[in-house]
Each structure stands twice: as C-alpha cells, then as structure tokens.
C-alpha atoms as a PDB file:
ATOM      1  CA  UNK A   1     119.746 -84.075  70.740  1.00  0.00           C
ATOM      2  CA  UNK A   2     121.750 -82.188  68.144  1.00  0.00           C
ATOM      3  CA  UNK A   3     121.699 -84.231  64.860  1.00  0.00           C
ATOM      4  CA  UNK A   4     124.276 -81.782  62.940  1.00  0.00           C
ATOM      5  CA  UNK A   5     127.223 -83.931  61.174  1.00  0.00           C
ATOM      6  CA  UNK A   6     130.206 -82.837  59.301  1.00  0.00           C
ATOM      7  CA  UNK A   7     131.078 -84.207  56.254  1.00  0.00           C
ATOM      8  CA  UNK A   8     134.036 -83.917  54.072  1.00  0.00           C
ATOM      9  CA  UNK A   9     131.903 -81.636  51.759  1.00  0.00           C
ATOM     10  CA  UNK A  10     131.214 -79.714  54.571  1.00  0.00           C
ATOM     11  CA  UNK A  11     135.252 -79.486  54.851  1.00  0.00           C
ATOM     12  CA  UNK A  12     135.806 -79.142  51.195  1.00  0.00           C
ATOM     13  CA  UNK A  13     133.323 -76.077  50.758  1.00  0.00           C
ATOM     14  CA  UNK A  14     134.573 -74.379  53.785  1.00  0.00           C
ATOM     15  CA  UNK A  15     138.446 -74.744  53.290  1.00  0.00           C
ATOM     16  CA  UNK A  16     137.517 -73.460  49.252  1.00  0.00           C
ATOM     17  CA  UNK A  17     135.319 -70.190  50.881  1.00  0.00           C
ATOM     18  CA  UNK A  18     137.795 -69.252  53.976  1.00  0.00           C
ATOM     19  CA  UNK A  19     141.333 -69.939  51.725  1.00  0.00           C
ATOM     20  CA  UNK A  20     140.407 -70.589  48.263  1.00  0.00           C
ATOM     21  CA  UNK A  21     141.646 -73.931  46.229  1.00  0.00           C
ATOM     22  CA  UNK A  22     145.182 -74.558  44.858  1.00  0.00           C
ATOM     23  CA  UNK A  23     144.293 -75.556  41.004  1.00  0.00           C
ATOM     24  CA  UNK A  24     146.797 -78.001  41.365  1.00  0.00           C
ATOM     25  CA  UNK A  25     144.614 -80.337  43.994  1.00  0.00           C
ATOM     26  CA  UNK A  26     142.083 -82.595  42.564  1.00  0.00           C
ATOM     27  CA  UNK A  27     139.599 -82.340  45.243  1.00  0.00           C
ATOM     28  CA  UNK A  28     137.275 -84.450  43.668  1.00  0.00           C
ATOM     29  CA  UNK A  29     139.380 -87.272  44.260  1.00  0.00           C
ATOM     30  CA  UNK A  30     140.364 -89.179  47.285  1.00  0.00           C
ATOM     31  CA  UNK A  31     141.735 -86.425  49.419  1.00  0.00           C
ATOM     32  CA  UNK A  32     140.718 -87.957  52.961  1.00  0.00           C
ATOM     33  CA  UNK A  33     143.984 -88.897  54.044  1.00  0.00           C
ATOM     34  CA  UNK A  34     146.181 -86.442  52.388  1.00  0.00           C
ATOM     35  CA  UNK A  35     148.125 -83.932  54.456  1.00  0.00           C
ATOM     36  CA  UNK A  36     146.797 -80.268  54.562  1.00  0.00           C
ATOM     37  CA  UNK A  37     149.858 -79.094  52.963  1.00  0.00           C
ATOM     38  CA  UNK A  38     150.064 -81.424  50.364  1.00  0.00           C
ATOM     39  CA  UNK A  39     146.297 -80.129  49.271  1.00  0.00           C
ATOM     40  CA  UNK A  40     148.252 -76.554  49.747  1.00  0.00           C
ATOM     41  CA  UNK A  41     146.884 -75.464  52.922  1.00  0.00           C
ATOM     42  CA  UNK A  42     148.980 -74.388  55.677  1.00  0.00           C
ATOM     43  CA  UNK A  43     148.740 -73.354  59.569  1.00  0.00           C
ATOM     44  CA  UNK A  44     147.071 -70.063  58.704  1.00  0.00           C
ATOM     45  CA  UNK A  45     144.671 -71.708  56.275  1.00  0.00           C
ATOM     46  CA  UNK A  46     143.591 -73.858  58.774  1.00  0.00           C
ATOM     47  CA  UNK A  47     143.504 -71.764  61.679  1.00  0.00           C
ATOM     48  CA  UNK A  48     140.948 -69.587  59.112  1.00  0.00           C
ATOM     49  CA  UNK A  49     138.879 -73.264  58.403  1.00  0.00           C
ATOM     50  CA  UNK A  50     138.402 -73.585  62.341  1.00  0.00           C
ATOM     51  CA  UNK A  51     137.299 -70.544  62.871  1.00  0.00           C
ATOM     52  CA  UNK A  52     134.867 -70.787  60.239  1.00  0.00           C
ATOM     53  CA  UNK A  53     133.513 -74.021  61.477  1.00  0.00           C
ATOM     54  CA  UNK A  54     133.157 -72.581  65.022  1.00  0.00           C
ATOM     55  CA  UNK A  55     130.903 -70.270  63.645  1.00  0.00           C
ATOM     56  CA  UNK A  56     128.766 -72.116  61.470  1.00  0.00           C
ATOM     57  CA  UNK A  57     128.473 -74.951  63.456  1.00  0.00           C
ATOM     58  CA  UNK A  58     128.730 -73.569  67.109  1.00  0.00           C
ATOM     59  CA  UNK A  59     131.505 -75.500  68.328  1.00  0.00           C
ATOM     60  CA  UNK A  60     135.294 -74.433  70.142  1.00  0.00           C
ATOM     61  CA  UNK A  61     138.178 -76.510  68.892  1.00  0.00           C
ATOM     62  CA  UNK A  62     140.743 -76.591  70.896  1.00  0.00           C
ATOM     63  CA  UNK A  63     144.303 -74.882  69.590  1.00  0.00           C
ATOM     64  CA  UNK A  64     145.946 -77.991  69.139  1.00  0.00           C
ATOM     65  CA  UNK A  65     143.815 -78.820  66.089  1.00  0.00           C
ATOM     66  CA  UNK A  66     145.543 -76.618  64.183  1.00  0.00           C
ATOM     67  CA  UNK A  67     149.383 -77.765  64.844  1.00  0.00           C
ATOM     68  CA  UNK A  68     147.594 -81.817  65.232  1.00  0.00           C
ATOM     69  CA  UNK A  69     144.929 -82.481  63.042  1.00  0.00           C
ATOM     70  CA  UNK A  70     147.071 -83.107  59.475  1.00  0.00           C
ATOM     71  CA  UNK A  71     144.374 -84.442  56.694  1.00  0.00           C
ATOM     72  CA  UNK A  72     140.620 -84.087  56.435  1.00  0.00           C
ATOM     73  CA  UNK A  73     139.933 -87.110  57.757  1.00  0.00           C
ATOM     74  CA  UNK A  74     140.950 -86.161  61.465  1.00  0.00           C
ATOM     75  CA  UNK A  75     139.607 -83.050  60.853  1.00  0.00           C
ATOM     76  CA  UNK A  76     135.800 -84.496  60.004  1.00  0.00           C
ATOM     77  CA  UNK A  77     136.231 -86.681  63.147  1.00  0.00           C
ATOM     78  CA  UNK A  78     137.345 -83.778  65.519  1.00  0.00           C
ATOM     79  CA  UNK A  79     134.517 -81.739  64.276  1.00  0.00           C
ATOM     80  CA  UNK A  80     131.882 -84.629  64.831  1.00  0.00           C
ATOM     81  CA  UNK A  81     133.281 -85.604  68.329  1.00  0.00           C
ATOM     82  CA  UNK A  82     132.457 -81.858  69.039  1.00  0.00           C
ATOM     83  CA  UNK A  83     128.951 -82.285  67.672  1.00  0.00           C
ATOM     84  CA  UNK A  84     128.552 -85.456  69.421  1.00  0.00           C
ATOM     85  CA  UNK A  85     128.463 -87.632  66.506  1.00  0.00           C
ATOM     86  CA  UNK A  86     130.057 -90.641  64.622  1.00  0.00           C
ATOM     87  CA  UNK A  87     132.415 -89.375  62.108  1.00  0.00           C
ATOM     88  CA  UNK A  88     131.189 -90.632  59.019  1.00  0.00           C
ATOM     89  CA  UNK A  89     133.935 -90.883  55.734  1.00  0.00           C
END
C-alpha cells in the first residue's frame, strides 16, 4: 500500500523550485483557495508544477489539470486521488 501524501507544502516548495515565487504573494498565508493566477502562476507554470510532481512522486495527471485544476486546493486533492489517498488541507 503506498502511504505517500501531498500536502500543500509539498505544492508550495515545488511551484517555488519549478517557477520561482512572485514577491508579491504571501504564501505563508491562506493561499488554499486562491486562483493560480492570482498567486502569479499561469498555464506554463503549472504545466512545469505537474511535470515536476510526476516525477517526484510517480504519478500521470491527466492534461486537463492544467486548463481545470485553478487553486492549490484542487490541486493537493488531484495529486492524492492519484496516490490513492485522502486529500488532507
């Protein structure tokens, strides 16, 4: 049974390593339900972020969670369906 999860830090540290941090963004704060853009990452960034978390965590997410999945939130939950877990917030 894989016991991988994938948290929002997970997220955080991955979207700062792939496509760097927009000053701007408090990411400390409560960022779970805030659009991608609005926290200054676009398609391309995000395309980048999946990619990287196919790798690391050796999942395939589907093309549409790049044009669907809009905050981090949806994003941690897509990522743990794939691993087979509960998305925790």
């Amino acid at each position: 049974m894989d016991t991988q999860t994938f948290t929002l830090e997970n997220l955080k540290r991955i979207l700062r390593e792939g496509a760097g941090a927009d000053e701007s963004v408090d990411f400390d704060g409560d960022i779970l339900d805030a659009d991608f853009e609005a926290l200054g990452y676009e398609s391309l960034a995000i395309l980048e972020t999946c990619g990287r978390i196919e790798r690391e965590y050796g999942i395939t997410l589907d093309d549409s969670v790049v044009s669907n999945v809009r905050t981090p939130r949806r994003m941690v939950e897509v990522v743990n369906g794939h691993l087979g877990q509960t998305a925790p917030a």
